[in-house]
C-alpha atoms as a PDB file:
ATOM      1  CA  UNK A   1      93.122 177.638 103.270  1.00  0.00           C
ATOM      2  CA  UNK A   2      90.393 176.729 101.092  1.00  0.00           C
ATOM      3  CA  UNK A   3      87.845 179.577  99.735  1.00  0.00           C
ATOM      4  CA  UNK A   4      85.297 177.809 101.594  1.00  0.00           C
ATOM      5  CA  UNK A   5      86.801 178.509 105.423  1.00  0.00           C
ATOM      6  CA  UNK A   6      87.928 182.199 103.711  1.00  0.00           C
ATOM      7  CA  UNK A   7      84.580 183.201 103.652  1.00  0.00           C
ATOM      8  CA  UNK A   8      83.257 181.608 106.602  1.00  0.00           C
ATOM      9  CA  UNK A   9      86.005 182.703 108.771  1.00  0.00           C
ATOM     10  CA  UNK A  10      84.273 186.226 107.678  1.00  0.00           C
ATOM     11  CA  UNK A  11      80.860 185.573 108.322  1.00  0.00           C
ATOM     12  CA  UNK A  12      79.950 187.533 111.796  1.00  0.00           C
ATOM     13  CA  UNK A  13      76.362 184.803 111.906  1.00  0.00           C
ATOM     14  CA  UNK A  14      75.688 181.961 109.553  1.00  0.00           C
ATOM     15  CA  UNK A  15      71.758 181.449 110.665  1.00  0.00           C
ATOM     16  CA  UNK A  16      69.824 178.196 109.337  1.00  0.00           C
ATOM     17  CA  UNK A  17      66.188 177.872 110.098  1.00  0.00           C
ATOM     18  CA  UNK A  18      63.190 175.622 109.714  1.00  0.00           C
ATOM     19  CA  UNK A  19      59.873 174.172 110.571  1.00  0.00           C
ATOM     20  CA  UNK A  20      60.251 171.032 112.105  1.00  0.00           C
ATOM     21  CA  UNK A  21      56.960 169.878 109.674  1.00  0.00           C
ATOM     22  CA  UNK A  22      58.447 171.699 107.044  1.00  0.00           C
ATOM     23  CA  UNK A  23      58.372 168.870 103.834  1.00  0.00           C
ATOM     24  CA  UNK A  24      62.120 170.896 102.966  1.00  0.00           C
ATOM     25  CA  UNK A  25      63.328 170.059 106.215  1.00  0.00           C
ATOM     26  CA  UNK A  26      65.925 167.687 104.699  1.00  0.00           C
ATOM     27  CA  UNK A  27      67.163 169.938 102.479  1.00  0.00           C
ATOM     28  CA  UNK A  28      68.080 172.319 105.942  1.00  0.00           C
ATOM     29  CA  UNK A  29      69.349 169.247 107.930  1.00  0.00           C
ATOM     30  CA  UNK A  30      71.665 167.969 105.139  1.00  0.00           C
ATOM     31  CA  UNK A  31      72.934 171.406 104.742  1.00  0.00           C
ATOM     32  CA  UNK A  32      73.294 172.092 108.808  1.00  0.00           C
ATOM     33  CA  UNK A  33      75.210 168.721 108.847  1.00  0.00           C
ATOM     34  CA  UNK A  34      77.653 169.962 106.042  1.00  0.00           C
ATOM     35  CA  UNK A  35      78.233 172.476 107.992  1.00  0.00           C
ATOM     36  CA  UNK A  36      78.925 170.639 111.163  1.00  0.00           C
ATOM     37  CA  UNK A  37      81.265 168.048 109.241  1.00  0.00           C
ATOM     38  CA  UNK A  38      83.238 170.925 107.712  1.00  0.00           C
ATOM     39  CA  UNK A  39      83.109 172.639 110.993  1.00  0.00           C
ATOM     40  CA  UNK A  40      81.693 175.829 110.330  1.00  0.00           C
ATOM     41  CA  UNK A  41      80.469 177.872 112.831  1.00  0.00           C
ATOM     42  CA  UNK A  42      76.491 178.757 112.253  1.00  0.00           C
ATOM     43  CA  UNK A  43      73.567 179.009 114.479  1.00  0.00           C
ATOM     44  CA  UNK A  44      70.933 176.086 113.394  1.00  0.00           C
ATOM     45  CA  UNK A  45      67.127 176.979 115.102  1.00  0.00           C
ATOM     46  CA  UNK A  46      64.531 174.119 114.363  1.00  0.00           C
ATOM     47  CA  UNK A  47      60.968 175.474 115.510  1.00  0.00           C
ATOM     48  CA  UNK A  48      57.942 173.614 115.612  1.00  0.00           C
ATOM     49  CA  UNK A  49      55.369 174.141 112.654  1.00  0.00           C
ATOM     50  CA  UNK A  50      55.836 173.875 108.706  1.00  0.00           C
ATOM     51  CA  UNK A  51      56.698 176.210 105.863  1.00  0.00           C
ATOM     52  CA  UNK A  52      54.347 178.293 107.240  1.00  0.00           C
ATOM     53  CA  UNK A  53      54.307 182.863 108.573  1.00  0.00           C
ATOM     54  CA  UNK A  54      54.345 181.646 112.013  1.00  0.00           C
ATOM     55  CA  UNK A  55      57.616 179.632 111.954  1.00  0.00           C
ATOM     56  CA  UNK A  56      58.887 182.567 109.273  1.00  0.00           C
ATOM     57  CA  UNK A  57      58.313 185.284 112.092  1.00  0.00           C
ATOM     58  CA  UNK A  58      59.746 183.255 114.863  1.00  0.00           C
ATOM     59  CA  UNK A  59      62.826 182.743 113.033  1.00  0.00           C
ATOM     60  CA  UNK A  60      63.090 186.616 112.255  1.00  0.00           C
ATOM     61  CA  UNK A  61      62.865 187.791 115.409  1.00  0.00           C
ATOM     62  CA  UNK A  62      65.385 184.865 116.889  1.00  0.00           C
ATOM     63  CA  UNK A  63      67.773 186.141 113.874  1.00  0.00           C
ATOM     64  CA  UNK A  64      67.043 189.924 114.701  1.00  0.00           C
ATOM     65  CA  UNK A  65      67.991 189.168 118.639  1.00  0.00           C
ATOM     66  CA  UNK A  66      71.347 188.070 117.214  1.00  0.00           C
ATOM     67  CA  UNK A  67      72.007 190.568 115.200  1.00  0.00           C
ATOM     68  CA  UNK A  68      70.785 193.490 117.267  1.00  0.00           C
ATOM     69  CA  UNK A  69      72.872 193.105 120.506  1.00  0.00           C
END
């Protein structure tokens, strides 16, 4: 097994996101799609808004409902 799936097969919650206006979005996407193609389980949340507190604080508190159970 490659170091790769050893780690994520440890991971409890892999958590990726972003601002749907964000100009980095890309960077996210290509990164969520990695994940997909080397099927790795993560949680991928795409909010409306840019790099910006708003989208920041909604992804914190859909992270912390995860996490908190």
């Amino acid at each position: 097994m490659s170091l790769i799936y050893q780690v994520a097969s440890q991971l409890k919650l892999l958590w990726l996101s972003c601002g749907a206006s964000d100009n980095l979005l890309w960077v996210s996407q290509n990164f969520h799609n990695s994940l997909n193609t080397m099927n790795i389980p993560h949680t991928w949340y795409l909010d409306v808004g840019g790099h910006e507190g708003k989208v920041w604080s909604s992804g914190l508190y859909q992270f912390s409902q995860r996490i908190f159970k």
